[in-house]
Every structure is written in structure tokens, then in C-alpha cells.
Protein backbone atom coordinates (compact mmCIF):
# COMPACT_ATOMS: atom_id res chain seq x y z
CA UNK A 1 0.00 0.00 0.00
CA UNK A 2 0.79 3.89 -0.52
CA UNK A 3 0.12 7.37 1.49
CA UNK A 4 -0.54 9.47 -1.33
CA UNK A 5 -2.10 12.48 0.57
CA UNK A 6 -2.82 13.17 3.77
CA UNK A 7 -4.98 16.73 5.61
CA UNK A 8 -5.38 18.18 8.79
CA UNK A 9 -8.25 20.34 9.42
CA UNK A 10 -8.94 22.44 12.60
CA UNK A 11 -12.55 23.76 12.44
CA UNK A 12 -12.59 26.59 15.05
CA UNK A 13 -15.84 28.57 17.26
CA UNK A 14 -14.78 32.12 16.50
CA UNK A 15 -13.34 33.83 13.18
CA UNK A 16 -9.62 33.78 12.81
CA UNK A 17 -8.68 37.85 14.44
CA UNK A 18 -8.43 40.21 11.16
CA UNK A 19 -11.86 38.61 10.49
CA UNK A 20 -13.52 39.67 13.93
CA UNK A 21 -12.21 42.87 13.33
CA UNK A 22 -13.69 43.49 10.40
CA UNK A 23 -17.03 41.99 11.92
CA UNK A 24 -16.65 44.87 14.60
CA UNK A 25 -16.38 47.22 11.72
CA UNK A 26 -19.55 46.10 9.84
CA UNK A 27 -21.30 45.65 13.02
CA UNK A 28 -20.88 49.41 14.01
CA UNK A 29 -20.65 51.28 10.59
CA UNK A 30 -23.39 49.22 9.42
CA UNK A 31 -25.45 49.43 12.17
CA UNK A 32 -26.34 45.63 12.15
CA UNK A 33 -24.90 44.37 15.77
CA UNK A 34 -25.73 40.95 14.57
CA UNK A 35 -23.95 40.17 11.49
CA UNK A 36 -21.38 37.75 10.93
CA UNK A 37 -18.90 37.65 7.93
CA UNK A 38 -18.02 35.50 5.17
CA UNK A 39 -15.87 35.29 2.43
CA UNK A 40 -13.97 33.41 0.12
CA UNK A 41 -10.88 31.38 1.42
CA UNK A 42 -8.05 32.33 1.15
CA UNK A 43 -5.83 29.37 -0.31
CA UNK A 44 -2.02 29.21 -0.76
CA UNK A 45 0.49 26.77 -2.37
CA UNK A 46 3.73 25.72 -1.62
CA UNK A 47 4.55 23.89 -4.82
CA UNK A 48 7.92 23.13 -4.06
CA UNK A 49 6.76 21.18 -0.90
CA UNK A 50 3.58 19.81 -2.08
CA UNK A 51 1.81 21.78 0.29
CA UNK A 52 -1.76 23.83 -0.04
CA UNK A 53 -2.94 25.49 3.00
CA UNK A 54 -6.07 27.14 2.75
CA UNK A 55 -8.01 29.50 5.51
CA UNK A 56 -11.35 30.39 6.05
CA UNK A 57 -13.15 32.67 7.97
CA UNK A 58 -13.58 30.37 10.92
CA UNK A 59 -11.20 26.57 9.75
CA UNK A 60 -8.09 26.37 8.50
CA UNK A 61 -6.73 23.61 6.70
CA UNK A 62 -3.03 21.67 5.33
CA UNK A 63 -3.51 19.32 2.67
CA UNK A 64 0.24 17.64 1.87
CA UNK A 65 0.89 15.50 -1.19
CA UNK A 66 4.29 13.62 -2.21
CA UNK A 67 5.08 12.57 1.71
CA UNK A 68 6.95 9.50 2.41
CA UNK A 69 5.04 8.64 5.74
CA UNK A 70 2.30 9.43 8.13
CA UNK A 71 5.01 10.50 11.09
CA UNK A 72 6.62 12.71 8.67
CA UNK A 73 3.13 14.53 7.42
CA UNK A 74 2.20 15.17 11.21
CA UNK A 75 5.41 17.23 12.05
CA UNK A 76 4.96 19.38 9.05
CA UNK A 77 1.25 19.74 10.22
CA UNK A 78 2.24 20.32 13.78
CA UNK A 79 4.95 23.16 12.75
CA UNK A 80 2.56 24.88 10.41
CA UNK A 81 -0.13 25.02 12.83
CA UNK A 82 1.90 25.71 15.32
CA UNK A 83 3.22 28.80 13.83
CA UNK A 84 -0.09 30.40 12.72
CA UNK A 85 -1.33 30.53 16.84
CA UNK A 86 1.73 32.16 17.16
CA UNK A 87 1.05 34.96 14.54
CA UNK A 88 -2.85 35.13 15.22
CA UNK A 89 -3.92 33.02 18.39
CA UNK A 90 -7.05 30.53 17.50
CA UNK A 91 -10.45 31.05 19.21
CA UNK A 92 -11.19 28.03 21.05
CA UNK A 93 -11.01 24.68 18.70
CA UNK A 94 -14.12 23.36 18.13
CA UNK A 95 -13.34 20.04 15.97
CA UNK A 96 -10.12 18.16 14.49
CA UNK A 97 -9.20 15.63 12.01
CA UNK A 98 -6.86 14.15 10.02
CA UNK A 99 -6.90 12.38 6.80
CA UNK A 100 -5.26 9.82 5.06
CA UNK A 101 -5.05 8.80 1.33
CA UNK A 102 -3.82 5.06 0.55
CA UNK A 103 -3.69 3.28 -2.48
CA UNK A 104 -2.69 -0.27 -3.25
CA UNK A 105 -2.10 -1.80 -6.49
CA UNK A 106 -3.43 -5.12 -8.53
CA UNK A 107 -2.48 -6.47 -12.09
CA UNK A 108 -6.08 -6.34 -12.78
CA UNK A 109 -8.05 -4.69 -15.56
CA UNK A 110 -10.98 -2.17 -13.27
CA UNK A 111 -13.80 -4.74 -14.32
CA UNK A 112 -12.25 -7.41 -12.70
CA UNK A 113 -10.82 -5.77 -9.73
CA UNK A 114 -14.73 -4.44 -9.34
CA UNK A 115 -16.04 -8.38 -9.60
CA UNK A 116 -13.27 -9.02 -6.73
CA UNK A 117 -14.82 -6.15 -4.83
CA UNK A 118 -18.22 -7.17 -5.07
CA UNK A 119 -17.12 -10.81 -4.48
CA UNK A 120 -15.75 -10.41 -1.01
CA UNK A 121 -17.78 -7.22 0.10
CA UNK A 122 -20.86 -7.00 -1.49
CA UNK A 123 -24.26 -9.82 -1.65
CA UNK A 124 -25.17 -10.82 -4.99
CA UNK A 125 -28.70 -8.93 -6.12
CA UNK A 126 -29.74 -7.43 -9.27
CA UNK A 127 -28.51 -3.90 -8.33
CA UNK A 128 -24.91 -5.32 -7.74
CA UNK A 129 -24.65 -7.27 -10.27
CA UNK A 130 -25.77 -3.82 -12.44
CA UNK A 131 -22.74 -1.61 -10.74
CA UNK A 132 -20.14 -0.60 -13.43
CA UNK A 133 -18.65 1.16 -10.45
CA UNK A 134 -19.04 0.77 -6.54
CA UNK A 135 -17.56 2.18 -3.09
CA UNK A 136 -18.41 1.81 0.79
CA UNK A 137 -18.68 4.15 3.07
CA UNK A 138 -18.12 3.72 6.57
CA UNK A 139 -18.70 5.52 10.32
CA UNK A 140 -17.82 4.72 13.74
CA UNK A 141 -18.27 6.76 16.36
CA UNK A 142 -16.21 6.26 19.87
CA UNK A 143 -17.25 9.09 22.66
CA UNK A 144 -15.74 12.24 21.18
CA UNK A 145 -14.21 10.47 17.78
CA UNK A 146 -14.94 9.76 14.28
CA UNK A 147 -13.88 7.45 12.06
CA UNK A 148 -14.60 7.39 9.04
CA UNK A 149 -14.16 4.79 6.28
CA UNK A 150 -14.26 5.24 2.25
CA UNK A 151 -13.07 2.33 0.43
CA UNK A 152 -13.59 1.06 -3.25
CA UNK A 153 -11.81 0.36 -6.85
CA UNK A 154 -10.17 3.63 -8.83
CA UNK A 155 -8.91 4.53 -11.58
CA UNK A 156 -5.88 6.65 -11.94
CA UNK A 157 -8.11 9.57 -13.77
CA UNK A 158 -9.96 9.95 -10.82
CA UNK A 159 -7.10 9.95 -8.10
CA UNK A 160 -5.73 12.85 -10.06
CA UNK A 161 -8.96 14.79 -11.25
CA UNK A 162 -10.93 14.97 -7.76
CA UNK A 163 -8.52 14.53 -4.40
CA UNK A 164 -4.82 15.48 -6.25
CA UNK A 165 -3.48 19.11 -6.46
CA UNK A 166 -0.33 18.70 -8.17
CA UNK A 167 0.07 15.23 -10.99
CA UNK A 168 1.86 12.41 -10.22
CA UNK A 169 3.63 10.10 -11.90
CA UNK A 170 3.91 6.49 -11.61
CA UNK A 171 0.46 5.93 -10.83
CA UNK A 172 -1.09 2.35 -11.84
CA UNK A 173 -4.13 2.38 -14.04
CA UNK A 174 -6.59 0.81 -11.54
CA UNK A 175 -6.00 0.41 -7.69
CA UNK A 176 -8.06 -0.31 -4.23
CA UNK A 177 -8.91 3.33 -2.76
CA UNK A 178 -8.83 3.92 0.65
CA UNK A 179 -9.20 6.64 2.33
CA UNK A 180 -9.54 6.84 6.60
CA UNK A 181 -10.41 10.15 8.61
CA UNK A 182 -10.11 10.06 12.20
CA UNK A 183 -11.73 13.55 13.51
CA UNK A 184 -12.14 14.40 17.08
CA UNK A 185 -15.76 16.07 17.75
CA UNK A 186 -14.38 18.24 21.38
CA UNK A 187 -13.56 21.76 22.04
CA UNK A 188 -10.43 22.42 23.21
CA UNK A 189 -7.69 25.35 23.49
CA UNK A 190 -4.93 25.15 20.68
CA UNK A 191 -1.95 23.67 22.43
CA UNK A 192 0.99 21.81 20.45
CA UNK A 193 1.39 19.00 22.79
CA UNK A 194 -2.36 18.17 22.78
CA UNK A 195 -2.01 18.42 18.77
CA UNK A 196 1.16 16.14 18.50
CA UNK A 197 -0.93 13.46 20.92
CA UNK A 198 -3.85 14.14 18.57
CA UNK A 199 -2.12 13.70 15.57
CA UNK A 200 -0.08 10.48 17.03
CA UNK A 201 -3.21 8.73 17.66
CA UNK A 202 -4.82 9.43 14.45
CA UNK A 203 -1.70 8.00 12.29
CA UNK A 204 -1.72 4.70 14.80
CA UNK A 205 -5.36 4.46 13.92
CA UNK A 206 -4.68 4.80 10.53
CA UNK A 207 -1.66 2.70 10.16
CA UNK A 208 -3.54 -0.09 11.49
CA UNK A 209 -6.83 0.16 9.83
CA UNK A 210 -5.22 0.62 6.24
CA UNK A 211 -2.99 -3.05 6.43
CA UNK A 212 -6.27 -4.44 7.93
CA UNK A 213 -8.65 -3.00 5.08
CA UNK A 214 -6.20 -4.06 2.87
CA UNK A 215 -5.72 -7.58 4.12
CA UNK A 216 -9.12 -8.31 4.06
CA UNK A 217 -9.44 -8.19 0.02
CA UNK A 218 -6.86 -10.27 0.08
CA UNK A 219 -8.04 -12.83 1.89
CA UNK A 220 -9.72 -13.97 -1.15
CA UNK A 221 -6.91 -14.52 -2.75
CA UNK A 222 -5.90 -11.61 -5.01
């Protein structure tokens, strides 16, 4: 299996400070105490790193591309996050996650990859056996967590049209998809250490639950 992408996403209660500023401004100018702003995000790319960080009003968000492994994702994550709440300290975070991208490859046209997808994860039924395409999606929640599941066959066109930024070679035609979120649904104060545990338990969760998804295609023999 590959990491082919991985994003970290901190969702917070209050707009980022130039934002509540202007709020004030509209609020007092415009004589409407109650309004809130919005806008467009602001996104930025670090080509050279493979790195697109866009910020919104009230989120802010690292997608990373081209990394060789989960641990080394999470430190750039950590750093970059770290050093906006220096620059412009986050209102209270209201919800976390992290992503990760996997791919793993088969010598197998998409037609019959999909017939070994069906096979092992799907019941036979007229609307199955109709699928020129298929996927799962999965949820778990645990207390404050989420973990989230989406799992299927690909091909290469789609890897690169809908979750790639930047193309990439070496891809294989067709491939098992997976991709595994684990977000964290809890308020809490932005503080590194509580990120780095954050992010250390997401990449152990993901770790283990992409050799297990993995494994159990395989058990059929593929």
C-alpha cells in the first residue's frame, strides 16, 4: 500500500482575528450588531513542498501530497499550525481531524478488480450485479471520535482529477482506494502538545486500519 495524501483540518468557534475585526467594523458602521462575515478562502500553495494550506473565515486547513510517511506529514502539520497561533492566536477549537489517502495496487483490468470487490464485500442482487462502479462508506463513532471509512476500486483519472493538487507520476491504471479520517468532535484550546498526541493517535489508527482494510481483500486470494 501507498500514502498518497494526507490533511489536517482544525474547524474553530470564532473567526480567525483580522476577520472579527472586520465583523466589529460592519457591526458598528453598518449598524447591524448581529452580522457575521463571510468570504472566500483564502488558499495558498507551496509547490515546491507539495503543500496547499487554505483558511477560512472560521477553519483552517493543510492538505500535503508527495510525503513518504504518516510521522513525517504530522510534524509538518504540527509546525505549520503551530506557527499560525503564534502569529494570530485561534479562538477556542471546536473540531479536528486528520486524513489519510492510501492506495494499493493489482495487475487487474478495473472490471475485474470491481467483480473481486463485489465478491468479497458485497451480496449478490440485481442492483450489484448492475454496478459498473461501486464504493463503501463507513462511520464509527467512539465518545468524542470519528472514524470514518471510504473504500472502493479507482482509476488513476480519478485519483488525479478529484482529491490530487499537483500530478503524479507512476500511478497504476486501476487500484483499491482507501481513504480513513479520524476527527475528534471536542472543544479544546490550541496547544501543540495536545495536537502532537492528537495527531499520534490518528496516524496509529490509521496505520492499522489501512494493512487491515487491505488484508481483508486479500483474503480472497488476489
Amino acid at each position: 500500500m501507498e500514502l498518497i495524501k494526507t490533511v489536517v483540518r482544525l474547524s474553530l468557534s470564532e473567526a480567525f482575528n483580522p476577520w472579527l475585526g472586520m465583523r466589529e467594523i460592519i457591526r458598528t458602521l453598518g449598524e447591524q450588531p448581529k452580522a457575521e462575515i463571510e468570504g472566500p478562502p483564502i488558499v495558498m500553495d507551496l509547490k515546491k513542498k507539495k503543500q496547499r494550506l487554505t483558511i477560512r473565515v472560521r477553519a483552517i486547513e493543510l492538505e500535503q501530497e508527495g510525503i513518504i510517511s504518516l510521522e513525517e506529514s504530522s510534524v509538518a502539520a504540527l509546525d505549520k499550525m503551530t506557527q499560525g497561533n503564534s502569529v494570530s492566536k485561534f479562538s477556542e477549537v471546536k473540531r479536528v481531524s486528520h486524513e489519510a489517502i492510501y492506495i494499493d495496487r493489482y495487475a487487474l483490468p478495473f472490471h475485474e478488480l470491481l467483480i473481486l470487490f463485489k465478491n468479497r464485500f458485497l451480496r449478490a442482487s440485481e442492483l450489484t450485479e448492475a454496478c459498473t462502479d461501486v464504493g463503501l462508506i463507513f462511520d464509527q463513532a467512539e465518545n468524542d471520535a470519528v472514524k470514518h471509512y471510504e473504500f472502493g476500486p479507482m482509476a488513476k483519472e480519478q485519483l488525479l482529477s478529484t482529491f490530487l493538487i499537483w500530478p503524479r507520476d507512476g500511478l497504476p491504471d486501476n487500484f483499491v482506494f482507501l481513504l480513513l479520517k479520524y476527527e475528534l468532535r471536542k472543544a479544546f484550546v490550541f496547544d501543540a502538545e495536545y495536537m502532537r498526541t492528537f495527531l499520534t493517535t490518528a496516524n496509529d489508527w490509521e496505520a492499522n486500519q489501512a494493512g487491515w482494510v487491505f488484508s481483508q481483500l486479500k483474503e480472497k486470494g488476489a
